[in-house]
PDB file of N, CA and C in Angstrom:
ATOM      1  N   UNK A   1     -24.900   4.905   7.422  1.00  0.00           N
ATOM      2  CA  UNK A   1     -24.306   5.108   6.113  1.00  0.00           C
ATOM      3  C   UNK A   1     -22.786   5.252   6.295  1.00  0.00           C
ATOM      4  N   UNK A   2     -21.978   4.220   5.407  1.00  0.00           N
ATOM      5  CA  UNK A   2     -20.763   4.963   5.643  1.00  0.00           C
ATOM      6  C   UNK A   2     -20.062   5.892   5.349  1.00  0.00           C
ATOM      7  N   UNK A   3     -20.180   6.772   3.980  1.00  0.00           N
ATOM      8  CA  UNK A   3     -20.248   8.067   3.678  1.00  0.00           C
ATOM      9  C   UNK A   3     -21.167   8.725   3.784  1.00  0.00           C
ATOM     10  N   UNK A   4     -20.944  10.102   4.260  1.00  0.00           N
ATOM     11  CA  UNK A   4     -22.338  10.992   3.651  1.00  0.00           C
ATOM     12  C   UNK A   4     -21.988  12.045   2.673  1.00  0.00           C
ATOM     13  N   UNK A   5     -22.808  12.971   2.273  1.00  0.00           N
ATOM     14  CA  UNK A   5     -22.713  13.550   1.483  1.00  0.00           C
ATOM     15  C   UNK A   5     -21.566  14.490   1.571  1.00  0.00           C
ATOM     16  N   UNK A   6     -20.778  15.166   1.666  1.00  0.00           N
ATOM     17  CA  UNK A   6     -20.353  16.370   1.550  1.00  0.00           C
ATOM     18  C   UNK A   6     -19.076  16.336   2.596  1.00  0.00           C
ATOM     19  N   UNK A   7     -18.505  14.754   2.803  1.00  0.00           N
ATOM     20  CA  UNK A   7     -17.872  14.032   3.782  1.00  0.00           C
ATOM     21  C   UNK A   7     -16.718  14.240   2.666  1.00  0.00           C
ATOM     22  N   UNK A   8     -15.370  14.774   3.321  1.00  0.00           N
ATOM     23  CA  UNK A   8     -14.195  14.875   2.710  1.00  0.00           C
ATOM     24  C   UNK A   8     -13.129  13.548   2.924  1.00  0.00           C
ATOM     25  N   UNK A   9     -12.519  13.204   1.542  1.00  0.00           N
ATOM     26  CA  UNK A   9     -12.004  12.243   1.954  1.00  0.00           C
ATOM     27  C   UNK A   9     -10.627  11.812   1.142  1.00  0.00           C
ATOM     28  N   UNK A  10      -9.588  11.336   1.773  1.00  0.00           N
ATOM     29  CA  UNK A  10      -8.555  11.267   1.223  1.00  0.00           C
ATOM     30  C   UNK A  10      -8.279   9.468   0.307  1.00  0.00           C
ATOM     31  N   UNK A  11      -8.191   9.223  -0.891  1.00  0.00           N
ATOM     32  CA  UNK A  11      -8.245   8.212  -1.528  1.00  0.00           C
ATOM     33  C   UNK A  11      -6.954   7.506  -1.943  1.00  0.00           C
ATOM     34  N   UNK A  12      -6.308   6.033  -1.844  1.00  0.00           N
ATOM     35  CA  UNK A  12      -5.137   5.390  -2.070  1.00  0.00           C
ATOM     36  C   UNK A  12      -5.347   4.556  -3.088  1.00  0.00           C
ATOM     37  N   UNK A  13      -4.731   4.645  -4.164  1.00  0.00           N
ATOM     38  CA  UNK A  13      -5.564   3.483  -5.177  1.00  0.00           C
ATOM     39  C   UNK A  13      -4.207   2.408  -5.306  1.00  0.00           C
ATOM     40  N   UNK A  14      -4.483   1.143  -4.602  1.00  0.00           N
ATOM     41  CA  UNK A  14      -3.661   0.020  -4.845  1.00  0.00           C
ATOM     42  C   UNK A  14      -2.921  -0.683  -6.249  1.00  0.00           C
ATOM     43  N   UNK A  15      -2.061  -0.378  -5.592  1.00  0.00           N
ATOM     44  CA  UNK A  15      -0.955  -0.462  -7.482  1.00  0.00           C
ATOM     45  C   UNK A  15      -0.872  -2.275  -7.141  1.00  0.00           C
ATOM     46  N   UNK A  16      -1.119  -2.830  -8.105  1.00  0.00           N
ATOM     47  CA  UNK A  16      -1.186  -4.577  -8.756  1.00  0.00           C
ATOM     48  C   UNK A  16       0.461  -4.653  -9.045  1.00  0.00           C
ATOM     49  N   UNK A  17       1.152  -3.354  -9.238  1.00  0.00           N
ATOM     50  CA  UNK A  17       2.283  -3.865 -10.579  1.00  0.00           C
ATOM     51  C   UNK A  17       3.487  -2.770  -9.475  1.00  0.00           C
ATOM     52  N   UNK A  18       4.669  -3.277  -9.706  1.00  0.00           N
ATOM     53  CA  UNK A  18       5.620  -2.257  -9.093  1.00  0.00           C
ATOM     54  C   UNK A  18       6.053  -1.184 -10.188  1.00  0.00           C
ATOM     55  N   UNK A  19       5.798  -1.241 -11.415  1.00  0.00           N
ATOM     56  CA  UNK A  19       5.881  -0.038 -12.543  1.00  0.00           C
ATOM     57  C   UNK A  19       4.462   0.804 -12.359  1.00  0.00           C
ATOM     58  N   UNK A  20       3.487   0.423 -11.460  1.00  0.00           N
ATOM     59  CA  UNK A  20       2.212   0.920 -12.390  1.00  0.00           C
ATOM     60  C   UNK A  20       2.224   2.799 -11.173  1.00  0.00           C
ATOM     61  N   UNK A  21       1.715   3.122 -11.549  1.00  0.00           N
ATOM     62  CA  UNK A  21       1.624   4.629 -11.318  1.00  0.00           C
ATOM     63  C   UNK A  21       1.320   5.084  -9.705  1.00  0.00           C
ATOM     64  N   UNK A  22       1.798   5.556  -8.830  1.00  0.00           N
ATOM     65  CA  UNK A  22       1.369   5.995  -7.669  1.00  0.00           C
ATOM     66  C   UNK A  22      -0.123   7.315  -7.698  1.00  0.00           C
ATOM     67  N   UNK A  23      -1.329   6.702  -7.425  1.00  0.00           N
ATOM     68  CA  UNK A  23      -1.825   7.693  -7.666  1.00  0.00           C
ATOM     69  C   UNK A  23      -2.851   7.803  -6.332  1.00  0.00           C
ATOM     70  N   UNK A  24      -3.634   8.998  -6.036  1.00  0.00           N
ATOM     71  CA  UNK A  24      -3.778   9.071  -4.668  1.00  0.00           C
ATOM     72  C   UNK A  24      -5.297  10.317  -4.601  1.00  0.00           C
ATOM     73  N   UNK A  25      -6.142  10.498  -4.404  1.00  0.00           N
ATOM     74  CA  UNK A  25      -7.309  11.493  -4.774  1.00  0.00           C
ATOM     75  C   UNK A  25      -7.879  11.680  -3.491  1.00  0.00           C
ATOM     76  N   UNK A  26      -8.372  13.513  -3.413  1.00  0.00           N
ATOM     77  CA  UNK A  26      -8.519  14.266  -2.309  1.00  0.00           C
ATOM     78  C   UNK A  26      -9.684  14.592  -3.107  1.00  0.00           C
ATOM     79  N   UNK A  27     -10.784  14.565  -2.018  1.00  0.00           N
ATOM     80  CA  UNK A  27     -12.032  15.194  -2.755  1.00  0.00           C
ATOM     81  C   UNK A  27     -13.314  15.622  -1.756  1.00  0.00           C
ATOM     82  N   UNK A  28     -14.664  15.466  -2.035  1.00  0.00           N
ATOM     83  CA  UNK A  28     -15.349  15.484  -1.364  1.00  0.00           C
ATOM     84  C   UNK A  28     -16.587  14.330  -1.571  1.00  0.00           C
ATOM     85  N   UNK A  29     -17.119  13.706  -0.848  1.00  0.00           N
ATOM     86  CA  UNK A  29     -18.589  12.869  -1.451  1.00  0.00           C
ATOM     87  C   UNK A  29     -19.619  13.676  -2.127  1.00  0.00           C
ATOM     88  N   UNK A  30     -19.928  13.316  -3.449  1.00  0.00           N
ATOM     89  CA  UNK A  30     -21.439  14.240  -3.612  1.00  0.00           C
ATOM     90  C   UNK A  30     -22.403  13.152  -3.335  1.00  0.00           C
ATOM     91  N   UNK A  31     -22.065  11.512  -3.564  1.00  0.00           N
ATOM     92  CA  UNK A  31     -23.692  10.947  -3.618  1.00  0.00           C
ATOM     93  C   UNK A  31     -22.480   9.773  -3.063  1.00  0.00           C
ATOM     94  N   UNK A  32     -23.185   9.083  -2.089  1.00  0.00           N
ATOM     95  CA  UNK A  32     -22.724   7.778  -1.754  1.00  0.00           C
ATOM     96  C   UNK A  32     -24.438   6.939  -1.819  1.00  0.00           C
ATOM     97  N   UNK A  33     -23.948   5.116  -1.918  1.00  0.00           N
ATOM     98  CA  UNK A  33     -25.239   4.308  -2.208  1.00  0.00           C
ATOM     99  C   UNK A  33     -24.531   2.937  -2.509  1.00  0.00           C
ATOM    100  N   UNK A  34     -24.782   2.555  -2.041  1.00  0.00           N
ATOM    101  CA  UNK A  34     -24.932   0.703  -2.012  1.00  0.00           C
ATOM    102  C   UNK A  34     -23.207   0.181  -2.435  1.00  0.00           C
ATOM    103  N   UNK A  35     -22.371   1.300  -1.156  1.00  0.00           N
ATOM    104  CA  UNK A  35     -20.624   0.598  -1.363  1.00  0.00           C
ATOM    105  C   UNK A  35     -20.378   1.438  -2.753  1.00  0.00           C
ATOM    106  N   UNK A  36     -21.167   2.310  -3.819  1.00  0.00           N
ATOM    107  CA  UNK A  36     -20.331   3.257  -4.384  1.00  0.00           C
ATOM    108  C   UNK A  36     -20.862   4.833  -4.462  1.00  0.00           C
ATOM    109  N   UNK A  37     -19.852   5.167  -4.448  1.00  0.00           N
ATOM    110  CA  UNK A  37     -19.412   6.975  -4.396  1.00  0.00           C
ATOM    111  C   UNK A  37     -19.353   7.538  -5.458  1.00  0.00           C
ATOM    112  N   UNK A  38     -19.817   8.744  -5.905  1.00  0.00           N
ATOM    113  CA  UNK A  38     -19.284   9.792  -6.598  1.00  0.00           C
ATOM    114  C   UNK A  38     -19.046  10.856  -5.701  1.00  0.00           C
ATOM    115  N   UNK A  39     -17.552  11.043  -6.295  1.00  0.00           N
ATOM    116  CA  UNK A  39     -16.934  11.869  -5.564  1.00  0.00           C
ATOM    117  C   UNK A  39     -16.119  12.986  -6.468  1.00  0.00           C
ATOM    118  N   UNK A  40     -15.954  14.299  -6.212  1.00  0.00           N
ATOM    119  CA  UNK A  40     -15.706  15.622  -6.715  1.00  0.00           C
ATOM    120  C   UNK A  40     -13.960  15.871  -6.151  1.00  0.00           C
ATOM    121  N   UNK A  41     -12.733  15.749  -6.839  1.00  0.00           N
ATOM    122  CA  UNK A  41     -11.668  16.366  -6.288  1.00  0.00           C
ATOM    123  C   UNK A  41     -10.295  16.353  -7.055  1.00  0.00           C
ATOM    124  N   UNK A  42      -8.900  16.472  -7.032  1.00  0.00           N
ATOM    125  CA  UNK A  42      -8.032  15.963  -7.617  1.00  0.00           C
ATOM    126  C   UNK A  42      -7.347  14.854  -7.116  1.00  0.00           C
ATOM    127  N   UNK A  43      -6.592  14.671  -8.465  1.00  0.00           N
ATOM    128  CA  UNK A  43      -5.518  13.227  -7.973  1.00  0.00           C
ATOM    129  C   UNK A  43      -4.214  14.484  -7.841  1.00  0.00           C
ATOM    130  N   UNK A  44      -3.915  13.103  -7.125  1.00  0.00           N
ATOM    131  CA  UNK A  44      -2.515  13.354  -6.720  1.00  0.00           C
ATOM    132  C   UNK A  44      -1.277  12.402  -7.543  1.00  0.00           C
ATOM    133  N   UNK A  45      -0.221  12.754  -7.800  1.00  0.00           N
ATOM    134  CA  UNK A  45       0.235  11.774  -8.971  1.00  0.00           C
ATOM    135  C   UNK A  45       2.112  11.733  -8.450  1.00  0.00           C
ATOM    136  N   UNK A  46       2.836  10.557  -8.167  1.00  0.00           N
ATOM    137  CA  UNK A  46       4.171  11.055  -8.200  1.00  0.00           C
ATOM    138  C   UNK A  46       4.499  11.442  -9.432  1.00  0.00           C
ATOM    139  N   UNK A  47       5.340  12.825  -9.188  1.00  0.00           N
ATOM    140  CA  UNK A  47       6.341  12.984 -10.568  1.00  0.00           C
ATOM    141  C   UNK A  47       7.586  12.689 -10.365  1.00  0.00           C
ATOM    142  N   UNK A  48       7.973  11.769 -11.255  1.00  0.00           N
ATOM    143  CA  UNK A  48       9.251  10.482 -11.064  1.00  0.00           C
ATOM    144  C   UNK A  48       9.962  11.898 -11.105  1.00  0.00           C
ATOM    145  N   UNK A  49      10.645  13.271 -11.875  1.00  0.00           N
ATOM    146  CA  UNK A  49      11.655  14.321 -11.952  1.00  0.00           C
ATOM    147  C   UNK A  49      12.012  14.756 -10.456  1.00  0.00           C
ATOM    148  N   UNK A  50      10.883  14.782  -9.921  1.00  0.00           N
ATOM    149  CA  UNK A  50      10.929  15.590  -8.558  1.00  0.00           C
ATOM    150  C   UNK A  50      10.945  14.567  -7.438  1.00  0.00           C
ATOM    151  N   UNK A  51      10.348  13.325  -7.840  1.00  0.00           N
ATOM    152  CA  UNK A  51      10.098  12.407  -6.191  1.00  0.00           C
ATOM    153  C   UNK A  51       9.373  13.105  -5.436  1.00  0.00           C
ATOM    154  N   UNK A  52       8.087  13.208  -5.566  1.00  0.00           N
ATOM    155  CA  UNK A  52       7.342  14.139  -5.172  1.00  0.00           C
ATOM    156  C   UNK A  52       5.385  13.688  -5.553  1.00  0.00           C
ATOM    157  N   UNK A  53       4.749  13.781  -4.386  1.00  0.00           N
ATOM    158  CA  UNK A  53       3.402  14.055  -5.439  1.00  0.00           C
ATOM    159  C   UNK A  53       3.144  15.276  -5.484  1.00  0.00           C
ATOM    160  N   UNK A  54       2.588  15.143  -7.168  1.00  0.00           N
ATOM    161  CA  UNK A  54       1.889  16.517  -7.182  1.00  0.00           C
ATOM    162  C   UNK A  54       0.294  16.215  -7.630  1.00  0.00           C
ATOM    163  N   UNK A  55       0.122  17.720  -7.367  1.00  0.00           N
ATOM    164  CA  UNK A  55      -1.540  17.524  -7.308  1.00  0.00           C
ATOM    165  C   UNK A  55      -1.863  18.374  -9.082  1.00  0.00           C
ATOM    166  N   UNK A  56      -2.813  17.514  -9.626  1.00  0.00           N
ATOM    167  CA  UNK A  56      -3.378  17.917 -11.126  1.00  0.00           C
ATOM    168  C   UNK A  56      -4.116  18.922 -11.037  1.00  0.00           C
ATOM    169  N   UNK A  57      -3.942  19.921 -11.994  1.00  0.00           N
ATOM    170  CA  UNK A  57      -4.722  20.938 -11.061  1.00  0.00           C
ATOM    171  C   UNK A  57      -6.486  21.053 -11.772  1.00  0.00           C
ATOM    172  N   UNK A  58      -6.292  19.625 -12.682  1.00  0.00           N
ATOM    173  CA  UNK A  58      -7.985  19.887 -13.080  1.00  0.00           C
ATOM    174  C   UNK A  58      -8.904  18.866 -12.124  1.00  0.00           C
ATOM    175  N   UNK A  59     -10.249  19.443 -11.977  1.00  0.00           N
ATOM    176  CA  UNK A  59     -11.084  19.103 -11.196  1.00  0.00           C
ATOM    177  C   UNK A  59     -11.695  18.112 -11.784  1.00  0.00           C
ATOM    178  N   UNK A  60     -11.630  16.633 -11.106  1.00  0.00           N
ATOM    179  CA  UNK A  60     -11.941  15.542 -11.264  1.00  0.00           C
ATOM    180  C   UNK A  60     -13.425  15.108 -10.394  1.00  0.00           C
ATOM    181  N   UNK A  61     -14.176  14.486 -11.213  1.00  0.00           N
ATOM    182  CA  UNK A  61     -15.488  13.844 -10.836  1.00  0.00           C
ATOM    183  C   UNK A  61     -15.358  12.129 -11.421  1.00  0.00           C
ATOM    184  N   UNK A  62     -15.168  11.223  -9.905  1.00  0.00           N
ATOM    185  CA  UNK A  62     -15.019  10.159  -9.961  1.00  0.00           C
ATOM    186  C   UNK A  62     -16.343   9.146  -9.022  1.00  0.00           C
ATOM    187  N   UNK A  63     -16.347   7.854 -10.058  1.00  0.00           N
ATOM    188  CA  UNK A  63     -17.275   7.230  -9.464  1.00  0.00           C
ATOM    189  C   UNK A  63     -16.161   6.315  -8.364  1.00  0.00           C
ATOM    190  N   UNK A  64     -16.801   5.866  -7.240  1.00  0.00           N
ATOM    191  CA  UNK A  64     -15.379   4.807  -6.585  1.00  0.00           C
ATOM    192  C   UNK A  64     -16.130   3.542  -5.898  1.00  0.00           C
ATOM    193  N   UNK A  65     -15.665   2.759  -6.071  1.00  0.00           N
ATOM    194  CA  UNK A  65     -16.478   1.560  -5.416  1.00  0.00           C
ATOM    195  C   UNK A  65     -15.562   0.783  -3.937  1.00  0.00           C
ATOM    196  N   UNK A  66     -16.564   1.156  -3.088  1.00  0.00           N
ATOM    197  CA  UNK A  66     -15.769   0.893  -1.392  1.00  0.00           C
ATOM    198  C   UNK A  66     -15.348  -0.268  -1.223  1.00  0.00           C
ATOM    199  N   UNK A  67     -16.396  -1.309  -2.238  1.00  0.00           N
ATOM    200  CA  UNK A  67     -15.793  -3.138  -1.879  1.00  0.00           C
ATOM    201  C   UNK A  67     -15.241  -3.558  -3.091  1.00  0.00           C
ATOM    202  N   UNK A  68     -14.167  -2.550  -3.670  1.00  0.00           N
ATOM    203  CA  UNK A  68     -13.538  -3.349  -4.583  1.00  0.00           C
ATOM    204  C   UNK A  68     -12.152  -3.944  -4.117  1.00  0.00           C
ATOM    205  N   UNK A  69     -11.988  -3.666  -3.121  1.00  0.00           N
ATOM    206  CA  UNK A  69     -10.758  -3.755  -2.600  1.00  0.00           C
ATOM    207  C   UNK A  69      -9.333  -3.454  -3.025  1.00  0.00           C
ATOM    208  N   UNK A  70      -9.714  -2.380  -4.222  1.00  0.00           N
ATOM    209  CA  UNK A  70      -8.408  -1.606  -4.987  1.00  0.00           C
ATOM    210  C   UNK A  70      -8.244  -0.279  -4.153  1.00  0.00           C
ATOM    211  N   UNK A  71      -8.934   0.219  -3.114  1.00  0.00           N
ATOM    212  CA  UNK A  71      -9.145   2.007  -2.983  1.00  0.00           C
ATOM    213  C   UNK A  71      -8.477   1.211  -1.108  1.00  0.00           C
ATOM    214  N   UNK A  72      -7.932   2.449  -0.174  1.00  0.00           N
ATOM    215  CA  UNK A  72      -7.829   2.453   0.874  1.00  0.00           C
ATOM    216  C   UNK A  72      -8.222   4.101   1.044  1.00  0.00           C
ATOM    217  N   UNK A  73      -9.177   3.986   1.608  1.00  0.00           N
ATOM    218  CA  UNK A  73      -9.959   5.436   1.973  1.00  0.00           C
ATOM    219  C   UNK A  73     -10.242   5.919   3.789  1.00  0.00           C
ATOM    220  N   UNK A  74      -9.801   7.244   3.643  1.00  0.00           N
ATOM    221  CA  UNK A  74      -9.223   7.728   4.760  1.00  0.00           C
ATOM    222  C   UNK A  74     -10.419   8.851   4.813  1.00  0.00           C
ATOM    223  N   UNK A  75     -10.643   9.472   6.143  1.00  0.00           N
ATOM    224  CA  UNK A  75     -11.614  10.572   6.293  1.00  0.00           C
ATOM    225  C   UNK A  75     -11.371  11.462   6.801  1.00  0.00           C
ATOM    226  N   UNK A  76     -11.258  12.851   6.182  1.00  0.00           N
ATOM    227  CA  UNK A  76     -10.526  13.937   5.935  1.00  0.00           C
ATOM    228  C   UNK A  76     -11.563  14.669   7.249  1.00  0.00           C
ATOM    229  N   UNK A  77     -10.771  15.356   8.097  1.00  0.00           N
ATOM    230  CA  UNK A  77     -11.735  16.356   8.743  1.00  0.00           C
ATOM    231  C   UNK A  77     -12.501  17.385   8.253  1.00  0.00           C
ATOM    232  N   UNK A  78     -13.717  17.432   8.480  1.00  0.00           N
ATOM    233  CA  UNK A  78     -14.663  19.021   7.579  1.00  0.00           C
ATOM    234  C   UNK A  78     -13.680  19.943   8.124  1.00  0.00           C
ATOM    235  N   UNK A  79     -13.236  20.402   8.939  1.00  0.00           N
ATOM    236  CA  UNK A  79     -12.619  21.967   9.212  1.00  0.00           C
ATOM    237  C   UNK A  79     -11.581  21.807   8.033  1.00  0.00           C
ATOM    238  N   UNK A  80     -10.860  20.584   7.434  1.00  0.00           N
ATOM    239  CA  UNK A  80      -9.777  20.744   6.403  1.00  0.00           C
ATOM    240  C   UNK A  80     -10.116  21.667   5.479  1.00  0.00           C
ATOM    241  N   UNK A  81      -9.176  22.436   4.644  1.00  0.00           N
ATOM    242  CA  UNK A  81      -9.533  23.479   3.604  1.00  0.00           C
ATOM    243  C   UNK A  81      -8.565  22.367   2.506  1.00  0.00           C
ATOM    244  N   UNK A  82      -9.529  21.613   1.315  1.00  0.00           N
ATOM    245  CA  UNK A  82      -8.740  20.493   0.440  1.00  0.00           C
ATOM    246  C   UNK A  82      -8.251  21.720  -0.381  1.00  0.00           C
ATOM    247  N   UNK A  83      -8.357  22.881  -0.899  1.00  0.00           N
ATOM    248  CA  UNK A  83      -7.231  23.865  -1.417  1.00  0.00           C
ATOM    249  C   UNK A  83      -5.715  24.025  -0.996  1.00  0.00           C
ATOM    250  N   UNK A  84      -5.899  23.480   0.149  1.00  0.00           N
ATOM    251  CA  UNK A  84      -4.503  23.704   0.745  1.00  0.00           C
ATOM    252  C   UNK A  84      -3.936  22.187   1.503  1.00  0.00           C
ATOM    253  N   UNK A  85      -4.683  21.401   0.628  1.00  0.00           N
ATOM    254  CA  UNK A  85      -3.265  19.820   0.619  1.00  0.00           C
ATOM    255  C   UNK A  85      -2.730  19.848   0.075  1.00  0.00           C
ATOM    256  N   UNK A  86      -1.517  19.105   0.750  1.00  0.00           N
ATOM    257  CA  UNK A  86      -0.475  18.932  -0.257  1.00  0.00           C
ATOM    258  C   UNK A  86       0.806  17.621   0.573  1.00  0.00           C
ATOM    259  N   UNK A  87       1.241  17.487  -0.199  1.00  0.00           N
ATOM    260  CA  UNK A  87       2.716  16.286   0.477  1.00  0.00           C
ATOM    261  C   UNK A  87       3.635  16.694   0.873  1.00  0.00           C
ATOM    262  N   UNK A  88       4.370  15.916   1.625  1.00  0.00           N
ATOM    263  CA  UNK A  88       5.679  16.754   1.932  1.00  0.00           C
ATOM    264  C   UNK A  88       6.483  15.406   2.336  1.00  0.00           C
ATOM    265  N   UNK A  89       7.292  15.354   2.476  1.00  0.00           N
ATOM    266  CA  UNK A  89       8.498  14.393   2.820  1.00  0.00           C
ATOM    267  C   UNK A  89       8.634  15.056   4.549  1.00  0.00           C
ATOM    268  N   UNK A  90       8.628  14.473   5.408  1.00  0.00           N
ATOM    269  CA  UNK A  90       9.116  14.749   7.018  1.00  0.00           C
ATOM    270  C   UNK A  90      10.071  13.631   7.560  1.00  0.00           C
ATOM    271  N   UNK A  91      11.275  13.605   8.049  1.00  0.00           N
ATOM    272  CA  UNK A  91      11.624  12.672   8.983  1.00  0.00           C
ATOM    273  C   UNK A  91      11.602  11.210   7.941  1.00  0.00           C
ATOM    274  N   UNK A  92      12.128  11.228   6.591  1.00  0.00           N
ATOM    275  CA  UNK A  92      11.783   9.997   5.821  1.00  0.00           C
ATOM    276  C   UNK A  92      10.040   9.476   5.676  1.00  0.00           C
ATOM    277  N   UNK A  93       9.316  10.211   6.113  1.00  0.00           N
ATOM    278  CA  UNK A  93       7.760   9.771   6.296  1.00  0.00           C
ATOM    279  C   UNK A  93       6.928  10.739   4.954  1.00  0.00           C
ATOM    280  N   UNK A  94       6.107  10.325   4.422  1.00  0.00           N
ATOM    281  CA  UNK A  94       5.466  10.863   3.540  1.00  0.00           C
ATOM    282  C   UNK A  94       4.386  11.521   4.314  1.00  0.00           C
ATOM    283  N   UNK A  95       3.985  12.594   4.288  1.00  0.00           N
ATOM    284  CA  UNK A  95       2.911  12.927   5.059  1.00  0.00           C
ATOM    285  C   UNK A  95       1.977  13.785   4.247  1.00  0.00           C
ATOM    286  N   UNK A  96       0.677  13.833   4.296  1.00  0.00           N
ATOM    287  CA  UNK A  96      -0.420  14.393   3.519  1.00  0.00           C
ATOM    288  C   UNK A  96      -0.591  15.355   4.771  1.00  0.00           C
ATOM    289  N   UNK A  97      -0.905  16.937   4.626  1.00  0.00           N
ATOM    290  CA  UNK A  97      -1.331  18.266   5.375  1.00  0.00           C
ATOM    291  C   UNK A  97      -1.764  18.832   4.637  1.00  0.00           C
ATOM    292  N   UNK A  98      -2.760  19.863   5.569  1.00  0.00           N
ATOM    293  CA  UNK A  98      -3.208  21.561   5.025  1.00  0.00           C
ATOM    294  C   UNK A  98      -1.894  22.423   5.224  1.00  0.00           C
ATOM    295  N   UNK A  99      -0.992  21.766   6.250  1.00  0.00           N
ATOM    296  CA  UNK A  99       0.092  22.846   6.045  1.00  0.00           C
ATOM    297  C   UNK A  99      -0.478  24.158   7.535  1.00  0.00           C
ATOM    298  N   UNK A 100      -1.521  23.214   8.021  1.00  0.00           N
ATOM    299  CA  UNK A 100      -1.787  24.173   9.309  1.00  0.00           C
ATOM    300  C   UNK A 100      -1.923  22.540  10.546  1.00  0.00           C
ATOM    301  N   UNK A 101      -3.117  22.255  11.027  1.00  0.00           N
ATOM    302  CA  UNK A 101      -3.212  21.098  12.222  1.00  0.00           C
ATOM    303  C   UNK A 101      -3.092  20.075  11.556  1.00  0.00           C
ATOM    304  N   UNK A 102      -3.928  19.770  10.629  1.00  0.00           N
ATOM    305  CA  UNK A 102      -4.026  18.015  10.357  1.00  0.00           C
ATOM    306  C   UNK A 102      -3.103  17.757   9.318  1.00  0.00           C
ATOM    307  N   UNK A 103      -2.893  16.244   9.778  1.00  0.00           N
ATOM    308  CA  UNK A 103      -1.924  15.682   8.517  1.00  0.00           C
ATOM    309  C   UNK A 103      -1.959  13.927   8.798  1.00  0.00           C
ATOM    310  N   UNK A 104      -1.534  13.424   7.718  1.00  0.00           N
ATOM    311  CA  UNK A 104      -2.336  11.942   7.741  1.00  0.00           C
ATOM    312  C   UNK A 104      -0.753  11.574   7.146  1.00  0.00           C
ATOM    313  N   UNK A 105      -0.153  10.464   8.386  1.00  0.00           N
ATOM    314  CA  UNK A 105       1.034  10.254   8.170  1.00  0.00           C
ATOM    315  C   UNK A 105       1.329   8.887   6.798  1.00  0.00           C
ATOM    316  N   UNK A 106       1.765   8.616   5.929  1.00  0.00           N
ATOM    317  CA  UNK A 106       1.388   7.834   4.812  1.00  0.00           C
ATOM    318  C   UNK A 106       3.128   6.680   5.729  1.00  0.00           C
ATOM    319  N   UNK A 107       3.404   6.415   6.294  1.00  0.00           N
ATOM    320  CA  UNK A 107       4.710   5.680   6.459  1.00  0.00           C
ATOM    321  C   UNK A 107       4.962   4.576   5.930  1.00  0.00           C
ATOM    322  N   UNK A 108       3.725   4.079   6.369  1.00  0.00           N
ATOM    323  CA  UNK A 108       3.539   2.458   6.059  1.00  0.00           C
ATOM    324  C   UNK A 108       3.271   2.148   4.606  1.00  0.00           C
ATOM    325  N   UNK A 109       3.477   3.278   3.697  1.00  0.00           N
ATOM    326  CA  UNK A 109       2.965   3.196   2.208  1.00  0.00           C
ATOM    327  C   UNK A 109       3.960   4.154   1.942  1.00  0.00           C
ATOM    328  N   UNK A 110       5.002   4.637   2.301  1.00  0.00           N
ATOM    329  CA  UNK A 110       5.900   5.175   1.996  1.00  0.00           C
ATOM    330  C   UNK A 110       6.959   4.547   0.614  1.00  0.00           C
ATOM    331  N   UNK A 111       7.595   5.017  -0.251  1.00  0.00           N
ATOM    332  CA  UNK A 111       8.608   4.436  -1.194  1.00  0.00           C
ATOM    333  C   UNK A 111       9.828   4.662  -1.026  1.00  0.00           C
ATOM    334  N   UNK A 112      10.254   5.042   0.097  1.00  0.00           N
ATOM    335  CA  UNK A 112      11.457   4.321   0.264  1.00  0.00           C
ATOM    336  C   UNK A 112      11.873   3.431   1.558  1.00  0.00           C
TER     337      UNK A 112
END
């Protein structure tokens, strides 16, 4: 299976348009099955004021489909605590952390 249940995971949703919205979702799997997911977590959203993502703070339940080829999905370690992600700018590099060991360097999808 390529998800399982309760498998944490960090989500990239492919922008079509250079206006269209940077948006980005941290969550957990509740049900994976035949290439789609429902999955439990927030988005992450740039706010153009700050240059910054921020995280929404309402709790999102999304369906996601693995072969649509709009999503680039990353797999979050279980020891991660997803309460405590967040972005940060390092060294010009966008980087996703708990802000303790792990962090998932975004460079190559970076905006500037």
């Amino acid at each position: 299976m390529i998800l399982k249940k309760g498998e944490k995971i960090h989500v990239i949703h492919r922008r079509h348009f250079e206006a269209e919205a940077r948006r980005h979702f941290v969550g957990t799997v509740e049900y994976y099955e035949n290439g789609l997911a429902r999955v439990s977590g927030h988005v992450f959203a740039v706010d153009k004021s700050k240059y910054a993502f921020v995280r929404r703070p309402e709790l999102r339940t999304r369906i996601i489909s693995l072969s649509s080829g709009d999503l680039l999905v990353n797999i979050i370690p279980a020891e991660v605590d997803l309460t405590k992600v967040h972005y940060k700018m390092e060294n010009k590099v966008t980087r996703v952390t708990d802000g303790a060991d792990w962090h998932l360097d975004l460079s190559e999808l970076a905006w500037q």
